[in-house]
Protein backbone atom coordinates (compact mmCIF):
# COMPACT_ATOMS: atom_id res chain seq x y z
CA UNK A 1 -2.32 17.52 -1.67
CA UNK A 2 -5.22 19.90 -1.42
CA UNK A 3 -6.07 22.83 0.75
CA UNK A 4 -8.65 21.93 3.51
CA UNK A 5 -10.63 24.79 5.88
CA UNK A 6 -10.70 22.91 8.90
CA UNK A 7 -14.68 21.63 8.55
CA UNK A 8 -13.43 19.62 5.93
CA UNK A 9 -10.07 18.51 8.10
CA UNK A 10 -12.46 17.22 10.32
CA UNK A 11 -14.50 15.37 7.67
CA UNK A 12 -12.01 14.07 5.61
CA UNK A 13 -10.57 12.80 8.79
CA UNK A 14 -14.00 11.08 9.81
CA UNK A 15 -14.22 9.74 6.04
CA UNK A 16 -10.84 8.31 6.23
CA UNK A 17 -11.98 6.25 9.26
CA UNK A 18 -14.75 5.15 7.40
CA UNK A 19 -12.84 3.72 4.69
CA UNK A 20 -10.20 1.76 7.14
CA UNK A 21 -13.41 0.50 8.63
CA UNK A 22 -14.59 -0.62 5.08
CA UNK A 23 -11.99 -2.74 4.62
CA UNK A 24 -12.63 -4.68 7.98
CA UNK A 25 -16.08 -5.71 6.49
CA UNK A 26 -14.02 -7.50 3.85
CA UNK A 27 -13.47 -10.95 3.98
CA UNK A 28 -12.10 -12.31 1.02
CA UNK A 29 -9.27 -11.46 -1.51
CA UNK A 30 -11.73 -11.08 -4.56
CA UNK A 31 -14.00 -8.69 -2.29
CA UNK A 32 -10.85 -6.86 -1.46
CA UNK A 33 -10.22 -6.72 -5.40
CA UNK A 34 -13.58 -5.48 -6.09
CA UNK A 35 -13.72 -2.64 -3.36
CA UNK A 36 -10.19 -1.27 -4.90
CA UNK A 37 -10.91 -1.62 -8.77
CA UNK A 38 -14.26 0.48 -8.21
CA UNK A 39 -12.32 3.08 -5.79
CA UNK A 40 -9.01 3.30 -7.57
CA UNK A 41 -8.11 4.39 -11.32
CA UNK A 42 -6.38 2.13 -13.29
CA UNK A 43 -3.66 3.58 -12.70
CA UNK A 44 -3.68 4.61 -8.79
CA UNK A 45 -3.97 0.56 -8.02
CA UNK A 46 -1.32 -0.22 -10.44
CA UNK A 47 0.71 2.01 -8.50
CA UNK A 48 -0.34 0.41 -5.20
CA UNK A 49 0.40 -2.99 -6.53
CA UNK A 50 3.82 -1.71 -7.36
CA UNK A 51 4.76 -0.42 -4.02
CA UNK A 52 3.30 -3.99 -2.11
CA UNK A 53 5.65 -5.88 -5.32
CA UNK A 54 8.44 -3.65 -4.01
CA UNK A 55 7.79 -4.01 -0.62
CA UNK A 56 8.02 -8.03 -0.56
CA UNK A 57 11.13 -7.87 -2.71
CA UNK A 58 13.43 -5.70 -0.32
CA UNK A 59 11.86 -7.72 2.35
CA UNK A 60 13.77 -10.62 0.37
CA UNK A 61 16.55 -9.02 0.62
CA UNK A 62 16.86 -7.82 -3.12
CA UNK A 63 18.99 -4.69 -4.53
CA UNK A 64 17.51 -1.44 -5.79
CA UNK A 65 18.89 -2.62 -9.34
CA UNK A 66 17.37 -6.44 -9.10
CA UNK A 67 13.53 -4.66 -7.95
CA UNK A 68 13.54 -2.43 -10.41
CA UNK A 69 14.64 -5.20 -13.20
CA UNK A 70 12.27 -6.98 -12.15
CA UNK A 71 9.33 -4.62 -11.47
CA UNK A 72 9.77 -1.50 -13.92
CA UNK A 73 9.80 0.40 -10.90
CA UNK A 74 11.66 3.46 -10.75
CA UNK A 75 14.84 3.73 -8.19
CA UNK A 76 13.17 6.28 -6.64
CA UNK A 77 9.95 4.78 -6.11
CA UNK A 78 12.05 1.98 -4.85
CA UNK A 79 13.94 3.88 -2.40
CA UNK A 80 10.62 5.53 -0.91
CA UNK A 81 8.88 2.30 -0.04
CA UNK A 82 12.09 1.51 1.36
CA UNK A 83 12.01 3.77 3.58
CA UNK A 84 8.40 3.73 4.72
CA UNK A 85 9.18 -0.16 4.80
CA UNK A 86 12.05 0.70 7.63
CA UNK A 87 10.72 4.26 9.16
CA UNK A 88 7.40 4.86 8.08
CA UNK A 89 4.39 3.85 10.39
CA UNK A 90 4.81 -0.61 10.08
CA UNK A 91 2.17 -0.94 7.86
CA UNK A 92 4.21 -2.94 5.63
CA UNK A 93 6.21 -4.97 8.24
CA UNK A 94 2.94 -5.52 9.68
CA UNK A 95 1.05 -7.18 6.83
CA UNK A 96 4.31 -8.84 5.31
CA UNK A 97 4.53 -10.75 8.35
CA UNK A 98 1.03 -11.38 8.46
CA UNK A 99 1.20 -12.59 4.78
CA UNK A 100 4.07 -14.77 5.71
CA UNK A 101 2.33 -16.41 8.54
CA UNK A 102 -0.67 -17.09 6.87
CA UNK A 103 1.22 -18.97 3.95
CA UNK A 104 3.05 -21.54 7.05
């Protein structure tokens, strides 16, 4: 990560806020699609997609080995979403239930 003076702590704080914010005004899955492919690289949002794809399969209950047959995701990439899915912040328990519901 890069070296902030704490002006731009503050401001990249207040940006960040912004950008949670931006995707409130979002109401659709192809605005949501459009708002990531212009702020992500090719690459960073196939890297996001990944970790969600990851994410849904250990919350199926699959092994390390199965995900990453399935995905081409490394172990290691595997084991770090699994353990933001079970001690990071809920972010992903939050909106894989929320996914769930909405598909009942």
């Amino acid at each position: 990560m890069k070296q902030h003076n704490e002006r731009q702590k503050e401001a990249l704080k207040a940006s960040a806020e912004s950008l949670y914010k931006a995707f409130l005004t979002l109401n659709k899955p192809g605005e949501v699609r459009q708002f990531l492919l212009d702020l992500c690289t090719p690459s960073e949002l196939e890297a996001i997609v990944d970790r969600w794809w990851t994410a849904s399969l250990l919350r199926q209950g699959r092994s390390y080995r199965d995900i990453s047959d399935i995905t081409g995701v490394s172990v290691t990439t595997i084991g770090r979403v699994a353990r933001f899915l079970n001690m990071g912040e809920g972010g992903y328990r939050l909106a894989l239930r929320r996914e769930e519901a909405a598909k009942k």
